[in-house]
PDB file of N, CA and C in Angstrom:
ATOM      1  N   UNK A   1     107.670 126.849  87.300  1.00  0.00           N
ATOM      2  CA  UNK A   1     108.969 127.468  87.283  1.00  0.00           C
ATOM      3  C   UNK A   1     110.008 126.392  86.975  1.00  0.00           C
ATOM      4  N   UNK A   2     110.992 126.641  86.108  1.00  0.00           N
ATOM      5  CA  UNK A   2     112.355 126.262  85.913  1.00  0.00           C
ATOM      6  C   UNK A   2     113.065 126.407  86.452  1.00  0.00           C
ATOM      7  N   UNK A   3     114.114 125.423  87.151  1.00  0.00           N
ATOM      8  CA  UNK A   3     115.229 126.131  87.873  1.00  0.00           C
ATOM      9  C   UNK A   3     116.473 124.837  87.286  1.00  0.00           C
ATOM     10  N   UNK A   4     117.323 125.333  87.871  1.00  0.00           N
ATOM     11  CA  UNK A   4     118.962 124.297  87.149  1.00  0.00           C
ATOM     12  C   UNK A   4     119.380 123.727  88.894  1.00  0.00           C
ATOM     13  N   UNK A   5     119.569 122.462  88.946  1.00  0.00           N
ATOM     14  CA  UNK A   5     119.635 121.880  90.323  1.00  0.00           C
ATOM     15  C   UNK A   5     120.899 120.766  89.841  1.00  0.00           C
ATOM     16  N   UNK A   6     121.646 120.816  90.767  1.00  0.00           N
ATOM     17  CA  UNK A   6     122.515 119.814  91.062  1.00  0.00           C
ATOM     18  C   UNK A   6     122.416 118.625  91.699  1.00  0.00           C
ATOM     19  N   UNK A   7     122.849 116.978  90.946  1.00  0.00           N
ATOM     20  CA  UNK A   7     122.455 116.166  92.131  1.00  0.00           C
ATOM     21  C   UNK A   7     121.746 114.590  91.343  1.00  0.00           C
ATOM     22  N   UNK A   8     120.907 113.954  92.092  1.00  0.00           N
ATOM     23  CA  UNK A   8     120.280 112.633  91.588  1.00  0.00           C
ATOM     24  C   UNK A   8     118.976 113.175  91.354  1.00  0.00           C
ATOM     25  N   UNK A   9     118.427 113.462  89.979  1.00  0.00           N
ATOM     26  CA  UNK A   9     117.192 113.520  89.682  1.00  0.00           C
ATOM     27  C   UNK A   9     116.324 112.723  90.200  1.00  0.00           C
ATOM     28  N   UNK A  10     116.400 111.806  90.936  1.00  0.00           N
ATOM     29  CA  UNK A  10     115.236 110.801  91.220  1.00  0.00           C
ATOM     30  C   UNK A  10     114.921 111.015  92.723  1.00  0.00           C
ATOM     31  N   UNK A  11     115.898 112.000  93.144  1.00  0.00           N
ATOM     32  CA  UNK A  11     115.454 112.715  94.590  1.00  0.00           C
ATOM     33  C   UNK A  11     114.511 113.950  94.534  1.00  0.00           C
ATOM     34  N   UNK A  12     114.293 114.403  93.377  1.00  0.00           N
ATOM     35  CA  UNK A  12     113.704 116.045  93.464  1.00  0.00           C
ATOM     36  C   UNK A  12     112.453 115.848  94.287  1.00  0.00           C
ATOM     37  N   UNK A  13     112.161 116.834  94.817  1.00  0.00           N
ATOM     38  CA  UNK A  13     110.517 117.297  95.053  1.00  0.00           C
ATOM     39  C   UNK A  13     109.453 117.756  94.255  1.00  0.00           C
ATOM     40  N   UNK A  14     110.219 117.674  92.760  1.00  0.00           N
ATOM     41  CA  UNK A  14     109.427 118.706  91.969  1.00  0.00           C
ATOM     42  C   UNK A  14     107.970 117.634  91.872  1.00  0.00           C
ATOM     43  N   UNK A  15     107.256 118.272  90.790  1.00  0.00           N
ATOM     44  CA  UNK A  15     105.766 117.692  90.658  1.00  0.00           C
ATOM     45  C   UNK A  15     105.875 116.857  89.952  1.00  0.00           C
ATOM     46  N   UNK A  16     106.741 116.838  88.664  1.00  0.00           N
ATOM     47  CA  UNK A  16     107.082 116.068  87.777  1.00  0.00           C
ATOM     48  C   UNK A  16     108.132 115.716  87.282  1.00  0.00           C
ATOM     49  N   UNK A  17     108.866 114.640  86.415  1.00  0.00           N
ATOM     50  CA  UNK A  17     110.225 114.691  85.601  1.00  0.00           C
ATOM     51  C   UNK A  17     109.847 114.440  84.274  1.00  0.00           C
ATOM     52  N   UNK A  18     110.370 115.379  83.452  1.00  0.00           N
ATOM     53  CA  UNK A  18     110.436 115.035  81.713  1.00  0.00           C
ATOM     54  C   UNK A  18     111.915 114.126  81.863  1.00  0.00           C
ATOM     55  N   UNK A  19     111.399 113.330  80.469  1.00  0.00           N
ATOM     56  CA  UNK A  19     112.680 112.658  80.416  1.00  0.00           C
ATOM     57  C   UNK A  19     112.362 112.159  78.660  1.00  0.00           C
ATOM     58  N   UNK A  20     113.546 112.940  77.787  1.00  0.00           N
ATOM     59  CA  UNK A  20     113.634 112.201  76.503  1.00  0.00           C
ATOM     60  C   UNK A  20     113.943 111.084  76.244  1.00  0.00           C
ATOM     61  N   UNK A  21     113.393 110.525  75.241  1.00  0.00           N
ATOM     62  CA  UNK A  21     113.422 108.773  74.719  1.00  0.00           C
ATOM     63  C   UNK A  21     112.662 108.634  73.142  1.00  0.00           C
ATOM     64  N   UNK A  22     113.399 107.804  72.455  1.00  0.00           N
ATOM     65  CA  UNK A  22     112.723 107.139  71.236  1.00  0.00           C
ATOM     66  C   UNK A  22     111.645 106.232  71.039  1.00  0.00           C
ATOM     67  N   UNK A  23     110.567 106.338  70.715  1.00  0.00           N
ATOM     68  CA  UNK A  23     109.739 105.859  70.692  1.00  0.00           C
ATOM     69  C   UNK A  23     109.141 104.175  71.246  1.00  0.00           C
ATOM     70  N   UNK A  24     110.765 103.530  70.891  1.00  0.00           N
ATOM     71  CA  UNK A  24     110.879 102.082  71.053  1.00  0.00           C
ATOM     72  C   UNK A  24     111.902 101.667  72.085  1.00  0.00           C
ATOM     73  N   UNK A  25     112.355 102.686  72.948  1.00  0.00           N
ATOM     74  CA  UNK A  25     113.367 102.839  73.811  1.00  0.00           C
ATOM     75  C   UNK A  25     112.865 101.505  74.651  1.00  0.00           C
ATOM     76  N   UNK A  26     114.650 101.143  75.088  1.00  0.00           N
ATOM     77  CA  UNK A  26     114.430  99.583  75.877  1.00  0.00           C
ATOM     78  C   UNK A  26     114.810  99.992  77.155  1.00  0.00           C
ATOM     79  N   UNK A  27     115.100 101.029  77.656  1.00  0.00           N
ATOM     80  CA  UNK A  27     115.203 101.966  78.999  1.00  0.00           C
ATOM     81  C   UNK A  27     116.506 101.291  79.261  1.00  0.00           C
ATOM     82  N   UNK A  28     117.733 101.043  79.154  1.00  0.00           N
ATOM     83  CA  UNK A  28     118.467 100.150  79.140  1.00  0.00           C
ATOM     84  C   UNK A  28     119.481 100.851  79.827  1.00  0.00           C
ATOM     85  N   UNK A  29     120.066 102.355  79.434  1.00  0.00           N
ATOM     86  CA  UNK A  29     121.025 102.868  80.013  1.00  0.00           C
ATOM     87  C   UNK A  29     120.461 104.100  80.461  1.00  0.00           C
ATOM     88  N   UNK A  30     121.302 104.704  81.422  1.00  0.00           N
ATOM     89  CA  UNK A  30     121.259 106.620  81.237  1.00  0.00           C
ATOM     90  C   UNK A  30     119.926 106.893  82.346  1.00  0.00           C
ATOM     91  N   UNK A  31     119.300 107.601  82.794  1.00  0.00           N
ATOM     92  CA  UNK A  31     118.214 107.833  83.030  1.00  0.00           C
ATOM     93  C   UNK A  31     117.090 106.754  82.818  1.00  0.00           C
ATOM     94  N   UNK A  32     116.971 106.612  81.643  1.00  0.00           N
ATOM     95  CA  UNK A  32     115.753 105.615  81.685  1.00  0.00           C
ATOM     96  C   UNK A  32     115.981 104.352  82.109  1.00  0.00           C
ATOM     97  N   UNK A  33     116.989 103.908  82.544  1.00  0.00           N
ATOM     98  CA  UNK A  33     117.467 102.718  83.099  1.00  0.00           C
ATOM     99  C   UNK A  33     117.439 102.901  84.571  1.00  0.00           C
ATOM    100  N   UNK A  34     117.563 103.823  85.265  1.00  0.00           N
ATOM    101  CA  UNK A  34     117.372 104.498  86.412  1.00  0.00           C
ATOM    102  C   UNK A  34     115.837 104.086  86.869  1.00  0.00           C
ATOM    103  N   UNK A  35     114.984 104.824  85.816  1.00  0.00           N
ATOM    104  CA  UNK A  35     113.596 104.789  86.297  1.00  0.00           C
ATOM    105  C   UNK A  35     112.972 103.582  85.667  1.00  0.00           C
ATOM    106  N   UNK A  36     113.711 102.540  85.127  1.00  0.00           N
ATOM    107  CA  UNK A  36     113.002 101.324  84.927  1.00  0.00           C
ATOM    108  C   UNK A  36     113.149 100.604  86.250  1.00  0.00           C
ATOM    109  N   UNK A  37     114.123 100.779  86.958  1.00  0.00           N
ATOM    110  CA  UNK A  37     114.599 100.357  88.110  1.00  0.00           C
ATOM    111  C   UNK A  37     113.979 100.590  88.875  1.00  0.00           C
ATOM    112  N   UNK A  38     113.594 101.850  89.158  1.00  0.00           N
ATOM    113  CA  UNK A  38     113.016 102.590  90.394  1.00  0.00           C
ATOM    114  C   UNK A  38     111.308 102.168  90.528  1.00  0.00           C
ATOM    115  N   UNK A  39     110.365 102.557  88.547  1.00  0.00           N
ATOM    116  CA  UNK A  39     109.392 102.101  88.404  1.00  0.00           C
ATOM    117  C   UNK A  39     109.486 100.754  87.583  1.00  0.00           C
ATOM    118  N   UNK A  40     109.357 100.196  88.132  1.00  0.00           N
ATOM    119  CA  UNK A  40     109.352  98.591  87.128  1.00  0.00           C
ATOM    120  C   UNK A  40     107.573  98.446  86.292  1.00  0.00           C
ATOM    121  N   UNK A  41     107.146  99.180  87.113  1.00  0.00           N
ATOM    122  CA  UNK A  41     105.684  99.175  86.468  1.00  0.00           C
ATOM    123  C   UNK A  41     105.029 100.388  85.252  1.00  0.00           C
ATOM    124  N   UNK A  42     106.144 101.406  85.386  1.00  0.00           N
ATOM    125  CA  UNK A  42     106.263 102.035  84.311  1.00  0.00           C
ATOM    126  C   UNK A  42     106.764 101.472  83.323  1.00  0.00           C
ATOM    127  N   UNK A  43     107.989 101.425  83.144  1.00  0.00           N
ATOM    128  CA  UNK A  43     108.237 100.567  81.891  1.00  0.00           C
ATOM    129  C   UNK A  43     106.926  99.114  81.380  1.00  0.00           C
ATOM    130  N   UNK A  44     106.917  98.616  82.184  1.00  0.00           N
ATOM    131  CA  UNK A  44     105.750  98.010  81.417  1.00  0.00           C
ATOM    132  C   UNK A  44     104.511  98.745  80.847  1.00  0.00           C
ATOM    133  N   UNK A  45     104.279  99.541  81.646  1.00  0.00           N
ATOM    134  CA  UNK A  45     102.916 100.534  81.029  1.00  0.00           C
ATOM    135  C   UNK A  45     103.558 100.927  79.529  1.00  0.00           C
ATOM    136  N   UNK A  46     104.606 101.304  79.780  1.00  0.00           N
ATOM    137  CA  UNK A  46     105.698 102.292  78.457  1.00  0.00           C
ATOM    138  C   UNK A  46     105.159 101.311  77.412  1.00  0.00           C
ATOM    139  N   UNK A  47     105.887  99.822  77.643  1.00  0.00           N
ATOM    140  CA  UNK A  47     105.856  98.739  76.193  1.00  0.00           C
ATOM    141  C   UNK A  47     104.124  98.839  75.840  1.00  0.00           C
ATOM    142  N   UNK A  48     103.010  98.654  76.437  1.00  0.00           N
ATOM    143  CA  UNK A  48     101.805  98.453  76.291  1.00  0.00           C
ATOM    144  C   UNK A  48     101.227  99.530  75.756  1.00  0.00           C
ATOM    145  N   UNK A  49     101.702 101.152  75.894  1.00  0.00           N
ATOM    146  CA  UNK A  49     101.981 101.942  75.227  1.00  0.00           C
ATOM    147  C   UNK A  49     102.083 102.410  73.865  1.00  0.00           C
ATOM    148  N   UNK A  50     103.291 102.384  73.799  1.00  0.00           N
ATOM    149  CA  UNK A  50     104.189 102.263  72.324  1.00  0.00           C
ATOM    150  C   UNK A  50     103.332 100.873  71.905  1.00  0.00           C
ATOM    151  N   UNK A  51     102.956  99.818  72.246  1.00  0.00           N
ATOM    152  CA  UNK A  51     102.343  98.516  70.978  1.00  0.00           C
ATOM    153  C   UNK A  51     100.869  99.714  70.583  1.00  0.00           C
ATOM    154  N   UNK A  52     100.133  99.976  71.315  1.00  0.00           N
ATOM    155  CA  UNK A  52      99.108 100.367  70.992  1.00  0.00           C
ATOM    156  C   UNK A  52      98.512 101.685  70.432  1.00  0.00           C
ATOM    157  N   UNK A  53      99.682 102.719  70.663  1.00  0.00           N
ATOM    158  CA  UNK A  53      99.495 103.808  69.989  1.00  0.00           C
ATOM    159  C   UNK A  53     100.116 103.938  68.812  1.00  0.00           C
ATOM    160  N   UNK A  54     101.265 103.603  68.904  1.00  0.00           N
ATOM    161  CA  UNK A  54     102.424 104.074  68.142  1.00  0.00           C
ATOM    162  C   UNK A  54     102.593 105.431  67.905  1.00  0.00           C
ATOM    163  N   UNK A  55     103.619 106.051  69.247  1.00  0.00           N
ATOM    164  CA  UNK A  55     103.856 107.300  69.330  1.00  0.00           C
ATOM    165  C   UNK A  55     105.026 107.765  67.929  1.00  0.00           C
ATOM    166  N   UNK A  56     104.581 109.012  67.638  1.00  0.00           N
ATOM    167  CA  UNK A  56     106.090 110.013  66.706  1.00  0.00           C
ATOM    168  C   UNK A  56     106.489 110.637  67.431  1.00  0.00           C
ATOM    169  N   UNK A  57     107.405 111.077  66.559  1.00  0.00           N
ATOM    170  CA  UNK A  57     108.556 112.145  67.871  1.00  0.00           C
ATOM    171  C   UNK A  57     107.185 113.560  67.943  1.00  0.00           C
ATOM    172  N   UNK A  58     107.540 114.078  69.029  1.00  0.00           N
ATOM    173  CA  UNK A  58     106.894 115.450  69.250  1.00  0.00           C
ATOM    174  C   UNK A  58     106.064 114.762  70.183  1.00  0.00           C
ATOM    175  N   UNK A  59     105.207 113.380  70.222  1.00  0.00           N
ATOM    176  CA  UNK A  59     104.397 113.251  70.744  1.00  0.00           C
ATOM    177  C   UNK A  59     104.679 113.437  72.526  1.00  0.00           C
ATOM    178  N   UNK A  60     104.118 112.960  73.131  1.00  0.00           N
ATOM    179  CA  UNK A  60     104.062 112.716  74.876  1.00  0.00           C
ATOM    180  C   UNK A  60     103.406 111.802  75.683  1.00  0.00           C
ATOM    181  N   UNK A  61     103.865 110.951  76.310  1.00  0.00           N
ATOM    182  CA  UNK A  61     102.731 110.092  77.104  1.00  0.00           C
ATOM    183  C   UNK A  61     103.242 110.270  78.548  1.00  0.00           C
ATOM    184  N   UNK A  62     102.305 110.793  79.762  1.00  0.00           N
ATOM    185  CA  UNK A  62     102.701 110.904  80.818  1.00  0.00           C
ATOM    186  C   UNK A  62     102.176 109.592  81.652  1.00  0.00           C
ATOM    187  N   UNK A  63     103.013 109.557  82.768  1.00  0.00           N
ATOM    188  CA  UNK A  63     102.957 108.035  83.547  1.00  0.00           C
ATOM    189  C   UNK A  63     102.663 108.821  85.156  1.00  0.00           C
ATOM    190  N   UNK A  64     101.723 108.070  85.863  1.00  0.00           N
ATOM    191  CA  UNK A  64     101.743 108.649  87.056  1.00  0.00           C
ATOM    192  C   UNK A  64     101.678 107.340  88.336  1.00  0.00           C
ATOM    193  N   UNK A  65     102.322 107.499  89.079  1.00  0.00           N
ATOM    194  CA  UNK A  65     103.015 106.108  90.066  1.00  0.00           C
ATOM    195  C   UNK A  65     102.476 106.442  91.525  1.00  0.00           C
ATOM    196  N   UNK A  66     102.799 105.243  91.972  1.00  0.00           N
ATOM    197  CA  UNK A  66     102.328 105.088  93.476  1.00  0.00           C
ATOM    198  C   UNK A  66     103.267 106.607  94.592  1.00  0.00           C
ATOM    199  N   UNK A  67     102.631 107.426  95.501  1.00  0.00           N
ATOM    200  CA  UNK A  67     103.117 108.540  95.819  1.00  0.00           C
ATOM    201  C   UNK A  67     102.890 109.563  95.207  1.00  0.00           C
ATOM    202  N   UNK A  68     102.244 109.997  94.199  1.00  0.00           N
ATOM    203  CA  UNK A  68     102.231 110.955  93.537  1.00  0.00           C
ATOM    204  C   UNK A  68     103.396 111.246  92.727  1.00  0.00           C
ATOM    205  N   UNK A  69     104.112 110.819  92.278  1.00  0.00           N
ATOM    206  CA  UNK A  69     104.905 110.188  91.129  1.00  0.00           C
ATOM    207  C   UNK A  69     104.878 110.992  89.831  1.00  0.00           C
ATOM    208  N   UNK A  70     104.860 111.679  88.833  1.00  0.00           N
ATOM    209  CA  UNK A  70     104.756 112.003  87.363  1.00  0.00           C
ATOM    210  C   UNK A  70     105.742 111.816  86.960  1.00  0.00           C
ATOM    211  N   UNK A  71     106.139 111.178  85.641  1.00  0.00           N
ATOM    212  CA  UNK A  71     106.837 111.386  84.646  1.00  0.00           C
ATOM    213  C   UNK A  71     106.477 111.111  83.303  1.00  0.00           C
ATOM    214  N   UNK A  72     106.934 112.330  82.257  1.00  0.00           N
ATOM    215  CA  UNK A  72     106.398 112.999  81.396  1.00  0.00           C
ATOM    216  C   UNK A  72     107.542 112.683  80.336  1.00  0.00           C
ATOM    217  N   UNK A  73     107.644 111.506  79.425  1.00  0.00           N
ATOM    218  CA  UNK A  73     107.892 110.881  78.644  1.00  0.00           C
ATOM    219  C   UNK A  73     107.957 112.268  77.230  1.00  0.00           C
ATOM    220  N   UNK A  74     109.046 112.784  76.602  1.00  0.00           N
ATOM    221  CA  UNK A  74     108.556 113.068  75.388  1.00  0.00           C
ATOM    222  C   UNK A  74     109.580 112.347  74.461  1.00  0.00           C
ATOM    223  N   UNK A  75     108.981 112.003  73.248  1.00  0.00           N
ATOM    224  CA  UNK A  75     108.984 111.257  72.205  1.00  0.00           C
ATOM    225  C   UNK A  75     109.918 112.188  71.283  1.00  0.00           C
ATOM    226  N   UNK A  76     111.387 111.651  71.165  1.00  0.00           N
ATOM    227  CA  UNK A  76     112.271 112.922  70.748  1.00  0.00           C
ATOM    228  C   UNK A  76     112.754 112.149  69.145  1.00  0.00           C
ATOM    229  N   UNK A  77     112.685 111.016  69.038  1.00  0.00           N
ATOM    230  CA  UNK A  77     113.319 110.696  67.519  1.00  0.00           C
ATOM    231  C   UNK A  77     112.134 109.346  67.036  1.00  0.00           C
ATOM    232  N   UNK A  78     112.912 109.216  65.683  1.00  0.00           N
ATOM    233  CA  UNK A  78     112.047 108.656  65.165  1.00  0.00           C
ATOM    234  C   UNK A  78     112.636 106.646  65.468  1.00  0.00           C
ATOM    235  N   UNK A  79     111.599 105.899  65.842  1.00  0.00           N
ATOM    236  CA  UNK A  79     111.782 104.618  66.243  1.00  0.00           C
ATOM    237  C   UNK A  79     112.422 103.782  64.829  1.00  0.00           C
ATOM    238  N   UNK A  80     113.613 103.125  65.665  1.00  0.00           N
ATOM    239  CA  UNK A  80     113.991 101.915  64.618  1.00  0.00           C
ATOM    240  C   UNK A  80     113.056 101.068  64.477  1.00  0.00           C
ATOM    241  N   UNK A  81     113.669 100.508  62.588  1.00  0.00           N
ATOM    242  CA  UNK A  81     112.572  99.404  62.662  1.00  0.00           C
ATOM    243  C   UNK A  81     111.979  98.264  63.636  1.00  0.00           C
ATOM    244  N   UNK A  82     111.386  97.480  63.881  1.00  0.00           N
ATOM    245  CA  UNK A  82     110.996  96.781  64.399  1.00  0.00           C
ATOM    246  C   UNK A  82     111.723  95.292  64.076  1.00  0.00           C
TER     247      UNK A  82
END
């Protein structure tokens, strides 16, 4: 189920969080700067990631953390050059 909630996403109970990003995203501001903070070990999984797959947009890579944790990465634009 979907629902619309007010508040700090990084408090929910839900099972999981989607969160959009570019392929080569440096998690730097906004949300993903949030959860680089929160998971420091995600973002590293993220870079080791992106070197070895090389995700396109549409794609998805989900991350799962200490606590039962999910977040569900989708791949929304296309990565600057390198």
């Amino acid at each position: 189920m979907i629902r619309e909630v007010a508040g700090d996403i990084l408090l929910t109970d839900a099972q999981a969080l989607a969160h959009g990003l570019a392929p080569n995203d440096d998690f730097g501001t906004g949300l993903a700067h949030a959860l680089r903070e929160r998971w420091p070990g995600m973002y590293k999984d993220f870079r080791h990631y992106y070197q070895t797959a090389r995700p396109k947009p549409g794609d998805l890579w989900t991350w799962g953390g200490a606590g039962g944790v999910r977040i569900i990465n989708l791949f929304t634009q296309e990565p600057a050059p390198d």
